[in-house]
Protein backbone atom coordinates (compact mmCIF):
# COMPACT_ATOMS: atom_id res chain seq x y z
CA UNK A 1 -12.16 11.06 -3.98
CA UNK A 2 -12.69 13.23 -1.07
CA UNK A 3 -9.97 15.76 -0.29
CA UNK A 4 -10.05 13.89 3.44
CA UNK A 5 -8.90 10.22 1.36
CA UNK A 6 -5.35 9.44 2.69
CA UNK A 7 -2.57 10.51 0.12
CA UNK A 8 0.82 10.35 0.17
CA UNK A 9 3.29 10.82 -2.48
CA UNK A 10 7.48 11.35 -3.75
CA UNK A 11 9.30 11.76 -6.57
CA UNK A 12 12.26 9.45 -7.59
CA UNK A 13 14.52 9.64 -10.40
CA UNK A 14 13.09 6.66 -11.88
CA UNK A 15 11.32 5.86 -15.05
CA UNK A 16 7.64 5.57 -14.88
CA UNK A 17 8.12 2.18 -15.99
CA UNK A 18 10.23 1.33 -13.51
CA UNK A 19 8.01 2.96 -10.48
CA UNK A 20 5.01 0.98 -12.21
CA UNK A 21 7.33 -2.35 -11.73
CA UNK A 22 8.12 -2.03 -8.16
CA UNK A 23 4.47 -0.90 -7.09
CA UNK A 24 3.12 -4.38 -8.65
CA UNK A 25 6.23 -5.90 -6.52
CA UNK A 26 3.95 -6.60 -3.50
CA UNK A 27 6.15 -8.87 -1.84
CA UNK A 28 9.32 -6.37 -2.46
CA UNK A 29 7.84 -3.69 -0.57
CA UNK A 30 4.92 -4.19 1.36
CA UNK A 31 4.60 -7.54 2.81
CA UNK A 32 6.17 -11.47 1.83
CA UNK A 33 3.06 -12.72 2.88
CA UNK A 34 1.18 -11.97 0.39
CA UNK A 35 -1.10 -15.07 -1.73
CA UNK A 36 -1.38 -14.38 -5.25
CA UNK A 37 -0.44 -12.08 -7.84
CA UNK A 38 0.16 -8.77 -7.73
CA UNK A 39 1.66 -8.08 -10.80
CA UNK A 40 -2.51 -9.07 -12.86
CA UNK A 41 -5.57 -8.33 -12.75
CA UNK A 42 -6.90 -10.86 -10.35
CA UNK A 43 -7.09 -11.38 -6.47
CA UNK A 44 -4.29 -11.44 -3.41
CA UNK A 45 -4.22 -11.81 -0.25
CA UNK A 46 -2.47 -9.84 2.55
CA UNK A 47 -1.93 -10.79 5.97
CA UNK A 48 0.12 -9.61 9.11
CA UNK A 49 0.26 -11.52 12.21
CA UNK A 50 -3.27 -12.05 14.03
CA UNK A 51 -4.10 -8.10 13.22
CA UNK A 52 -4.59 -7.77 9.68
CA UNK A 53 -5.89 -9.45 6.69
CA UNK A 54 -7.11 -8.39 3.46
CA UNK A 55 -8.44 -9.76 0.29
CA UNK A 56 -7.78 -7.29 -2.55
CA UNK A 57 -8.32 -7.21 -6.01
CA UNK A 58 -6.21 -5.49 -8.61
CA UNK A 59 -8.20 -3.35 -10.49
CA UNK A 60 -6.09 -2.03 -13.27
CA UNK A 61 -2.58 -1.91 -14.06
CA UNK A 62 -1.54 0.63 -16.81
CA UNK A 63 2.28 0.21 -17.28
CA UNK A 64 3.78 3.52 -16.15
CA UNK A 65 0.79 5.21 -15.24
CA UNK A 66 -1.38 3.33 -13.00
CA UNK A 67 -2.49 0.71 -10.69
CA UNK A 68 -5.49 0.35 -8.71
CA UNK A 69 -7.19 -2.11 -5.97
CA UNK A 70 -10.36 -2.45 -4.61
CA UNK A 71 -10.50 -4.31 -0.78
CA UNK A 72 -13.28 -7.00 -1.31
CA UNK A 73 -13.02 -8.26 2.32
CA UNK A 74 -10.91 -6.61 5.29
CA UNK A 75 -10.78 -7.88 9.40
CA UNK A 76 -8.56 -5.65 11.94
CA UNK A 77 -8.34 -7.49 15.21
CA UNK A 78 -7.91 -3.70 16.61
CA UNK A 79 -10.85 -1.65 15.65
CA UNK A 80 -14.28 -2.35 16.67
CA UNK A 81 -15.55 -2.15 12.92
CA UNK A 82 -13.01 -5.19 11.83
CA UNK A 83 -14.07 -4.51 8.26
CA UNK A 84 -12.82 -0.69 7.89
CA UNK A 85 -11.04 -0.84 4.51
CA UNK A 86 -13.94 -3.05 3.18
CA UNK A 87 -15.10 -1.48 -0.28
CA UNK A 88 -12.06 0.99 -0.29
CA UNK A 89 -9.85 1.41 -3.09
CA UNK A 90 -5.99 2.24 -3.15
CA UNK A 91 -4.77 4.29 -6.51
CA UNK A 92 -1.28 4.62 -7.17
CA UNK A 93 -0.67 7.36 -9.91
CA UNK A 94 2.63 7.14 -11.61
CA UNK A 95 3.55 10.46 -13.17
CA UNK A 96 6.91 11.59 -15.23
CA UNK A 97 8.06 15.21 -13.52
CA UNK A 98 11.06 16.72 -14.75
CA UNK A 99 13.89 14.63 -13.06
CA UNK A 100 12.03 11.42 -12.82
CA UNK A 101 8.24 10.29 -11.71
CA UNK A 102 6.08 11.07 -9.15
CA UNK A 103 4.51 8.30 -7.43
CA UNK A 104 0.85 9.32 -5.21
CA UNK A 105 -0.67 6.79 -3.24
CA UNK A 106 -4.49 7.71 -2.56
CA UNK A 107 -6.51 5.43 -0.12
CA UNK A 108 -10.01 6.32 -1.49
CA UNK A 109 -12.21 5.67 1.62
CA UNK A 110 -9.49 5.91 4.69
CA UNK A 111 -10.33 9.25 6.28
CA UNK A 112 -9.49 10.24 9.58
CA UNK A 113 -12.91 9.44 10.76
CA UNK A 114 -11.85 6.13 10.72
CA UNK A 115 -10.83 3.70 13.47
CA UNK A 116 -7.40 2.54 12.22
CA UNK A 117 -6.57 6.32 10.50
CA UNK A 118 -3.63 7.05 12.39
CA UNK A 119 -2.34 3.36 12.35
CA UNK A 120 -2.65 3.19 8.78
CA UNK A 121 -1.71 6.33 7.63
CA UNK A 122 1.44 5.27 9.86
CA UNK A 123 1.78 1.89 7.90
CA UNK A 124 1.32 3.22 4.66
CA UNK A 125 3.80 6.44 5.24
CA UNK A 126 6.22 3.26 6.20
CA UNK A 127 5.89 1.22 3.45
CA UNK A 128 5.00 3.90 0.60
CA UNK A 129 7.32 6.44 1.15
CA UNK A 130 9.93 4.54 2.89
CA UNK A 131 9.90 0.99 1.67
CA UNK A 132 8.63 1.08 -1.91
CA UNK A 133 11.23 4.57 -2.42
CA UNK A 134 13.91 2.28 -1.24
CA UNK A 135 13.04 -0.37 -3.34
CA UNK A 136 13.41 2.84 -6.61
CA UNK A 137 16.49 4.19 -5.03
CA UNK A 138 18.48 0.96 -4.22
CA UNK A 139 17.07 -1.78 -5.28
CA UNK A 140 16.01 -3.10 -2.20
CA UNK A 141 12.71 -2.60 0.10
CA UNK A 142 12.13 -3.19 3.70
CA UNK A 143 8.89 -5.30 3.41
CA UNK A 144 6.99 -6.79 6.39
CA UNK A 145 8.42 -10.76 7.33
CA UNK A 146 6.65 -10.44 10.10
CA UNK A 147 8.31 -9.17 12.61
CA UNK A 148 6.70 -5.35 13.49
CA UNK A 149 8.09 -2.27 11.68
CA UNK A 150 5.74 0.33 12.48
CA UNK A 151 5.96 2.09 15.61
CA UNK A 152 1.65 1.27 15.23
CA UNK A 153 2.82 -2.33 14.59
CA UNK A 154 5.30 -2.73 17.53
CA UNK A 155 2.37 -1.45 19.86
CA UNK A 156 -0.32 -3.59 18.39
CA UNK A 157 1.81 -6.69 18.49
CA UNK A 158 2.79 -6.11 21.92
């Protein structure tokens, strides 16, 4: 980890158990179109419109403390290196704090020297700290069906 690896985090009165639950809930936070599970150690597959698809693997999954992926393949119809995230790996550290957990995302490898910095940083800000904290606070997330949700995503799909 370099201290230039995207990170965002928040704290939400939550169980760790409960934060670990909804981060392997893919589909409740991030994205419906998602192929596979995200919930075991294995392979999924994320896609949005004609801009973005991923192949990911889940890495490890320690109930109330951890997940982790590593992107085995990447394409971004918007950058000129269509691979960027290729090789990266996404932690999410689950932490109790007093009054609840503490959820950090890190995207090992997505600096701002990338290409798609600012449009992912924007998409994970969305779906991180407001989707997936929605999901902890009310039960219900605002994942991706499609349509765009990111000012980034609104621009890209035109």
């Amino acid at each position: 980890m370099t201290d230039r690896d995207f990170t965002t985090a928040f704290t939400v009165p939550n169980a760790p158990e409960e934060v670990f639950a909804a981060v392997t809930n893919v589909r409740g936070w991030w994205s419906e179109d998602i192929r596979g599970r995200t919930d075991a150690l294995g392979e999924f597959d994320y896609r949005y419109q004609d801009l973005h698809r991923a192949r990911i693997r889940v890495t490890e999954l320690v109930p109330g403390r951890k997940v982790a992926w590593h992107v085995l393949e990447n394409w971004f119809s918007f950058t000129r290196d269509q691979a960027e995230w290729t090789g990266t790996d996404v932690v999410f550290d689950i932490a109790p704090v007093p009054g609840g957990t503490e959820l950090r995302l890190t995207h090992h490898g997505l600096t701002p020297d990338d290409e798609c910095f600012e449009v992912c940083s924007d998409g994970w800000g969305t779906y991180v700290n407001g989707s997936l904290r929605d999901l902890l606070l009310t039960g219900r997330g605002r994942p991706n069906t499609g349509a765009p949700i990111t000012g980034s995503e609104r621009v890209l799909a035109g």
